[in-house]
Each structure stands twice: as C-alpha cells, then as structure tokens.
Protein backbone atom coordinates (compact mmCIF):
# COMPACT_ATOMS: atom_id res chain seq x y z
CA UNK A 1 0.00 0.00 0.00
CA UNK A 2 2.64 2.61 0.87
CA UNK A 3 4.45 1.74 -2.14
CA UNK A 4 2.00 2.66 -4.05
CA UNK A 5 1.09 6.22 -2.28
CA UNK A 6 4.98 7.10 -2.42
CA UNK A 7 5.21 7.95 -6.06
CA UNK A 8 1.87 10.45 -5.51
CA UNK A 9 3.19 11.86 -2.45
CA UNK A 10 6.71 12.58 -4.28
CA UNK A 11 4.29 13.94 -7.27
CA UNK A 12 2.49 16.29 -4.86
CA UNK A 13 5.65 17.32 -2.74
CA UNK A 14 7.22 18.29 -6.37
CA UNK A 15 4.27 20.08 -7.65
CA UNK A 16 3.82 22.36 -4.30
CA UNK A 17 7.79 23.03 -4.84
CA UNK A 18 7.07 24.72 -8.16
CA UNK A 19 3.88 26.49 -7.48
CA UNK A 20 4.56 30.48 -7.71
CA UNK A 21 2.92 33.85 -7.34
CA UNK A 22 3.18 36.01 -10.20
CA UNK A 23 5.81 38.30 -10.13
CA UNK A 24 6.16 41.96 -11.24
CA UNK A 25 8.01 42.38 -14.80
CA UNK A 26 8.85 45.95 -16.20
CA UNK A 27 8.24 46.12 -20.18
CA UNK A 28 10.80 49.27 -21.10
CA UNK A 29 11.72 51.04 -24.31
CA UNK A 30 13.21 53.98 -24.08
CA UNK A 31 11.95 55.80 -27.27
CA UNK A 32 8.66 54.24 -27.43
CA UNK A 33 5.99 56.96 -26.00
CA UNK A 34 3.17 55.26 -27.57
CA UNK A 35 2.55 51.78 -28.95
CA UNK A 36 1.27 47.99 -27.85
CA UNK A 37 2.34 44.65 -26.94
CA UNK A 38 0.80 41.38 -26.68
CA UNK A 39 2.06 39.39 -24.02
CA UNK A 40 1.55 35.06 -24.74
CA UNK A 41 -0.34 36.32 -27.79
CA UNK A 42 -3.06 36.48 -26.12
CA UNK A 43 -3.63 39.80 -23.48
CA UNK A 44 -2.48 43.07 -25.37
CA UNK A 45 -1.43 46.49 -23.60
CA UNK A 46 -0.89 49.62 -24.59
CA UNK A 47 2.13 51.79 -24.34
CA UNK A 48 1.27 54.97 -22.66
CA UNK A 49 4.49 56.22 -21.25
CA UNK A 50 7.95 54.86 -21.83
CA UNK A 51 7.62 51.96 -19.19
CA UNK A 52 4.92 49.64 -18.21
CA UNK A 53 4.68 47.40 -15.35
CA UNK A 54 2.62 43.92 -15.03
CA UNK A 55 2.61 40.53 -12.88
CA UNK A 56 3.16 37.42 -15.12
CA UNK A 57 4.17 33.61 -13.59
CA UNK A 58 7.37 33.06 -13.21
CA UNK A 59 8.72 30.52 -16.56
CA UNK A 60 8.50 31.00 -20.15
CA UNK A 61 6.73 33.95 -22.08
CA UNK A 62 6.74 35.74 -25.38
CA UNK A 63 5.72 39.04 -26.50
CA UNK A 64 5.05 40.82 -30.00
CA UNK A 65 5.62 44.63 -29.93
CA UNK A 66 3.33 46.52 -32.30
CA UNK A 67 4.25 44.60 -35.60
CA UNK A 68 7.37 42.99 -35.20
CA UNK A 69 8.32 39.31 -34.47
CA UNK A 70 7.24 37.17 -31.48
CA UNK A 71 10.29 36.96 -28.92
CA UNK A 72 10.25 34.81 -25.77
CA UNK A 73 12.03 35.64 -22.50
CA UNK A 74 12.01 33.66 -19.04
CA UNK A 75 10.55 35.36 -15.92
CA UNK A 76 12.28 34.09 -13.07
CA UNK A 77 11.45 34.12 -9.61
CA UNK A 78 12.43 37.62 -8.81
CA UNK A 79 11.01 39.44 -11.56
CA UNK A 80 12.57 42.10 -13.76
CA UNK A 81 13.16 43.86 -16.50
CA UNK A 82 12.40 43.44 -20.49
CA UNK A 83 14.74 45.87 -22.46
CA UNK A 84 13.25 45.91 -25.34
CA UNK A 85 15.75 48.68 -27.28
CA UNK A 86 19.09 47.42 -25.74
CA UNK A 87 19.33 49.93 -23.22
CA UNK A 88 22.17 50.44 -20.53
CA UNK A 89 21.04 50.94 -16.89
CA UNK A 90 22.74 51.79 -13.71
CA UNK A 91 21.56 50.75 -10.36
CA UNK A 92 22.52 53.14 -7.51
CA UNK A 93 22.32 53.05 -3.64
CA UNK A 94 19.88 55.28 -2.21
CA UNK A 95 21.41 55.78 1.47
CA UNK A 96 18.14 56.25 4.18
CA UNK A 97 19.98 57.78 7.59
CA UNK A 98 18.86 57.91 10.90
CA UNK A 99 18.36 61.84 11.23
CA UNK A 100 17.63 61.99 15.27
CA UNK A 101 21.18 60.47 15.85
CA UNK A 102 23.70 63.07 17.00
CA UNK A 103 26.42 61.45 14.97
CA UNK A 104 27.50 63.18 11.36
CA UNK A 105 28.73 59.92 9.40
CA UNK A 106 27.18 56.39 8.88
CA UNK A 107 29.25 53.35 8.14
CA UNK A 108 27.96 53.07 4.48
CA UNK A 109 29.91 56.13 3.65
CA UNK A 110 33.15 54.13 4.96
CA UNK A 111 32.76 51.84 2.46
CA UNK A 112 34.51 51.35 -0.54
CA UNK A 113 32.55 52.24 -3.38
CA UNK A 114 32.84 50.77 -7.40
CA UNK A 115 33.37 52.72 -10.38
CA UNK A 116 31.56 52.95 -13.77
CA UNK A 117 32.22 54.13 -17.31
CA UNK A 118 29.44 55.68 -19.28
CA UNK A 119 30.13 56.35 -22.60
CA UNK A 120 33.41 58.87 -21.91
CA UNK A 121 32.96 59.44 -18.47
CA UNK A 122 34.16 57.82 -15.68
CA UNK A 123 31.64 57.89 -12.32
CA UNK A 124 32.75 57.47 -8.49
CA UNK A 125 30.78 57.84 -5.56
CA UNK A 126 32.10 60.25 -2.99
CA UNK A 127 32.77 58.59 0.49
CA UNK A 128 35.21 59.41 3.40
CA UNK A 129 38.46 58.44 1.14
CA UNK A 130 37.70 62.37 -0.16
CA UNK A 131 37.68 63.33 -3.66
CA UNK A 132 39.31 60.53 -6.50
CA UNK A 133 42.48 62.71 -7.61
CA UNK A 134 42.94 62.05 -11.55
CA UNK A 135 45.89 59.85 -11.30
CA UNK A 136 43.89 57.22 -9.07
CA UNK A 137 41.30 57.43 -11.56
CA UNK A 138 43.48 56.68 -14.21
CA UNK A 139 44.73 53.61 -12.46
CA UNK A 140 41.44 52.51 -12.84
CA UNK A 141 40.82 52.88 -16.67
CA UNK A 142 42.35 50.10 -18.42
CA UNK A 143 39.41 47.45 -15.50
CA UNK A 144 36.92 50.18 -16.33
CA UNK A 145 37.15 49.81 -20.29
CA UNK A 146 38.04 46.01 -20.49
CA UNK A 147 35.08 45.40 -17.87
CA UNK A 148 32.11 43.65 -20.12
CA UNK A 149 30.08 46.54 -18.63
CA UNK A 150 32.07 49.17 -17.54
CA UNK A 151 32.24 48.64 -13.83
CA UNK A 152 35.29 48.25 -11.76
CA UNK A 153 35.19 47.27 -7.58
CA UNK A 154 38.73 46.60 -6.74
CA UNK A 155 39.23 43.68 -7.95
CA UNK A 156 36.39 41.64 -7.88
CA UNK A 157 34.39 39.85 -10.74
CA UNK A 158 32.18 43.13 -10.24
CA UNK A 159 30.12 42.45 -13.92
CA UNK A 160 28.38 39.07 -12.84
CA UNK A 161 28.24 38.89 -9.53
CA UNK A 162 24.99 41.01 -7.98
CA UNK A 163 26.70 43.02 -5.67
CA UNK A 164 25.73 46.76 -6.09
CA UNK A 165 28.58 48.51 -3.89
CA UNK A 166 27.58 52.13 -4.54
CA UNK A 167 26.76 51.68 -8.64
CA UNK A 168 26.44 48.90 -11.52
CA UNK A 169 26.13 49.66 -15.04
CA UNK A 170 23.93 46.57 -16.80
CA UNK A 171 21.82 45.56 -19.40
CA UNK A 172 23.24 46.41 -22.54
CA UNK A 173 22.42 43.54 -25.27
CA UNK A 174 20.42 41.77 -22.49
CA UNK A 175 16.44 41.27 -23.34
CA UNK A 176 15.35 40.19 -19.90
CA UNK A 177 17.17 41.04 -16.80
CA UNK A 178 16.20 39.40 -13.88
CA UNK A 179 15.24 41.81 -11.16
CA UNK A 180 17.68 42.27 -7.80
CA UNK A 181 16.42 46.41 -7.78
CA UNK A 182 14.52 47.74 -4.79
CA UNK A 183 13.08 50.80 -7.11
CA UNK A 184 12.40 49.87 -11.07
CA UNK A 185 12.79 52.25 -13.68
CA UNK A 186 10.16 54.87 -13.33
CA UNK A 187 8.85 54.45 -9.69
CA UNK A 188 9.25 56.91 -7.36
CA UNK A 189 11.54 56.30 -4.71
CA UNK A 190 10.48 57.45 -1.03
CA UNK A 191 12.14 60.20 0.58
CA UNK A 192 11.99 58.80 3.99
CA UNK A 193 12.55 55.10 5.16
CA UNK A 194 11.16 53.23 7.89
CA UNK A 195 13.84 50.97 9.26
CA UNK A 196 13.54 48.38 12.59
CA UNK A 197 16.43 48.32 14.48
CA UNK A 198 16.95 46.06 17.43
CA UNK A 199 17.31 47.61 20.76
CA UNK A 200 20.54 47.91 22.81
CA UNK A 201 22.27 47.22 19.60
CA UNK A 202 25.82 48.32 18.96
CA UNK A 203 26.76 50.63 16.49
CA UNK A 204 29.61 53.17 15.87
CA UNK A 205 28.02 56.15 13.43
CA UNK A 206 24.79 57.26 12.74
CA UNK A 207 22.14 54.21 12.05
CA UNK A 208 21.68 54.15 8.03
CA UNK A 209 20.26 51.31 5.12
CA UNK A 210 20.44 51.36 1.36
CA UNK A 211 18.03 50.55 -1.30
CA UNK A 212 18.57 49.78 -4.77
CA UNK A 213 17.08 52.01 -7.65
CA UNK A 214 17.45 52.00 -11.09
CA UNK A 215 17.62 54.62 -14.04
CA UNK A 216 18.71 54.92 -17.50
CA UNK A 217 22.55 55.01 -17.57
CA UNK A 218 22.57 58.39 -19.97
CA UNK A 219 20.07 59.89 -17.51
CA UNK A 220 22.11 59.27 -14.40
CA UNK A 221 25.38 60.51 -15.91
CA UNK A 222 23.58 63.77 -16.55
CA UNK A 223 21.97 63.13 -12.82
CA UNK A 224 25.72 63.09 -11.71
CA UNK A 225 26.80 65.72 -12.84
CA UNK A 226 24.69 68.02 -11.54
CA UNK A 227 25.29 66.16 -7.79
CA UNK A 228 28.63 67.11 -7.47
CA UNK A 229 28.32 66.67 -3.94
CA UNK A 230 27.40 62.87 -4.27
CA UNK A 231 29.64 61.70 -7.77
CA UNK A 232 32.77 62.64 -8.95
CA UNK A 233 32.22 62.65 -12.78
CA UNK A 234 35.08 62.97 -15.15
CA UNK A 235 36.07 62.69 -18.51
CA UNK A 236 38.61 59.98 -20.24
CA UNK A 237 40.19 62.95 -21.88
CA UNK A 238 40.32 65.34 -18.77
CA UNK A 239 41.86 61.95 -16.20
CA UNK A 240 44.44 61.70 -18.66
CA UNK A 241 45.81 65.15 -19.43
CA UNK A 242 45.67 65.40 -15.38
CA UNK A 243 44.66 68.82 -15.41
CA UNK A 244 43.44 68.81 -12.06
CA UNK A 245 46.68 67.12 -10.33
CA UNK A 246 48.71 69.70 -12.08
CA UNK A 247 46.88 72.70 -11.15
CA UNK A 248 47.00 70.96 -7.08
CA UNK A 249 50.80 70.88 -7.10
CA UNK A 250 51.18 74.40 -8.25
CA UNK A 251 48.69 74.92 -5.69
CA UNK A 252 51.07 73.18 -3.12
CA UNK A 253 54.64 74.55 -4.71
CA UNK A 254 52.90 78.16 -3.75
CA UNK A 255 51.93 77.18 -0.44
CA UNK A 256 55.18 76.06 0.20
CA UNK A 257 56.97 79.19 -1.33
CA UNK A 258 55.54 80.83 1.72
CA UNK A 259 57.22 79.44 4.06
C-alpha cells in the first residue's frame, strides 16, 4: 500500500515546490511613447508612457511589440526587467539615515565604493576616502574599459556577480534582466525610510540602510553631474591630461613658497 502512495506523495511534494505567485516584470523602451504589446499572444497592452509594469508567472513567455516578431524571455522568480531597445542601466544606492542620531557619518559612507564608465565618463561615488584625484582614476581605466560593462570594484568579478557597492552599469544587449532592484525604472523612490532596528544594539556612526534604484545610464550621468556633492564625474580625456593634479601641485609649490 505505501508503495504505491509514495510515487503520488513525491508527485504532490514536487508540484507544491514549483507552485509560484506572479511576479512583477517591467516592459521598457526607451523611445517608445506610444505603442502595444501582446504578451503570450493572447492579453495586449498599450504603451502609454515609456515603461509599463505587469505581474506574469514566473517561466516561459513571449511578447510581439506593435508589428514585429514574437520573442520569448524567461521570468524568473524575482522578476525584472524586459529591455526591449538594448538599453544600458545603472543601479545606484539610495542611502536612508537615521536623522535623530547626534552622529554626522554612517558606516555606508566608509565603504569602498565601485566605479563605472558611461560612454566617456568615468563615475565614483564620494565617500570618506575624499575626492578621486585624476591619477587614481586613471589607475582605474584600463578594468573600467576592459570590464564587459564598464564597472570596476577593486578587484572583484564586479560584472556578474549582484553586488551593487555604490553603482552597476547593466543591461546592454540583455532582453530580460532578472530583477535584484529595490526601485524599477520609473517608480518613485520614497524620501523617507522606515527601518527596525533592534534595541541595545551596537553601532559606531549614525544608524543608516540602502536601497537599490534603477535609471537609465545616460540619464544618471547627466543626474551626476549636476550632484557634485554625491559623484565625482570625469572625462577619459580630462583623467588623462591630469589637469586637475597639475593645477594641485602648483597649488602646493605656492603654499610652500611661503614658508
């Protein structure tokens, strides 16, 4: 008798394993303002803005965009992302702080932080190191533009692993990225966090906790640039003619001619 119920308990134990809820999958195209897909070529929605967001079952899909050929992409069990004009993306850190604490640093802005080329431009994270002089940057070049991506964290297989230590640049050539984002393209991000703590914890800095966003990576270089406070953005062109260094030792051979 058992014998027999074994093979339809390990039948049932199976199915339960792959049962899933359906999980949320961002349809983007960058230069697509208007237009329709049909999803399993069956439900059909329309493109009223440059992203749209639906729950499908994790597994196998396909999709026909306005006239084109069907494609098929796999939805794993995370989500994601279809990029449906071959779009780059960067995920960033969003840093939530604990604002009642007395102290003036966290421990996330101790950390080292990884580096990113977009198009020309190479993009750092400011953190308590202080400002990346040009010739460290251009230590970092030669990782930065063999990286498959453009990203660079000392050392570290930084492209495939899904670490995001500050920034990651992604996506390019990639039709479905599986999701590992806190904030998809297009959401809003919340300006405050609420974050439990356990009590009579130790800590050295003021309490903080990151989420992951993501934006368009030609968005957040211009983004950058005008957060000079958060990103030290420079040019290929301007880290190697080390403008900047040579200007900060004329600097220094004054200051010393003073004394």
């Amino acid at each position: 008798m058992f014998k027999n119920i074994l093979p339809f308990a390990f039948l049932i134990i199976i199915c339960s394993s792959c049962s899933h809820d359906p999980v949320k999958v961002v349809f983007d195209k960058k230069d697509l303002k208007t237009g329709k897909i049909k999803i399993d070529n069956k439900d059909q929605y329309n493109f009223n803005s440059k992203a749209i967001s639906l729950k499908l079952m994790p597994g196998k899909h396909s999709f026909i965009l306005n006239n084109e050929p069907s494609k098929d992409f796999t939805v794993g069990d995370n989500g994601g992302m279809l990029n449906l004009d071959n779009q780059e993306y960067v995920a960033y850190e969003v840093e939530y702080t604990d604002a009642s604490s007395q102290s003036t640093f966290s421990m996330n802005s101790m950390k080292m932080k990884a580096a990113i080329l977009i198009d020309s431009f190479v993009i750092i994270p400011k953190a308590a190191f202080g400002k990346q002089s040009d010739s460290s940057l251009k230590n970092l070049l030669p990782q930065l533009q063999q990286a498959k991506n453009g990203n660079y964290f000392f050392g570290k297989d930084y492209d495939t692993n899904g670490d995001v230590q500050g920034l990651k640049k992604f996506g390019k050539d990639k039709l479905f990225i599986d999701g590992f984002w806190d904030y998809a393209v297009g959401e809003d991000i919340p300006k405050t966090l609420t974050v439990t703590t356990q009590k009579n914890s130790f800590s050295i800095g003021r309490a903080s906790t990151t989420r992951v966003a993501v934006m368009h990576a030609h968005i957040f270089l211009f983004a950058a640039m005008m957060a000079p406070e958060e990103y030290t953005v420079k040019s290929i062109a301007t880290i190697l003619a080390g403008e900047e260094d040579k200007a900060n030792e004329e600097i220094k051979k004054k200051s010393q001619m003073k004394f």
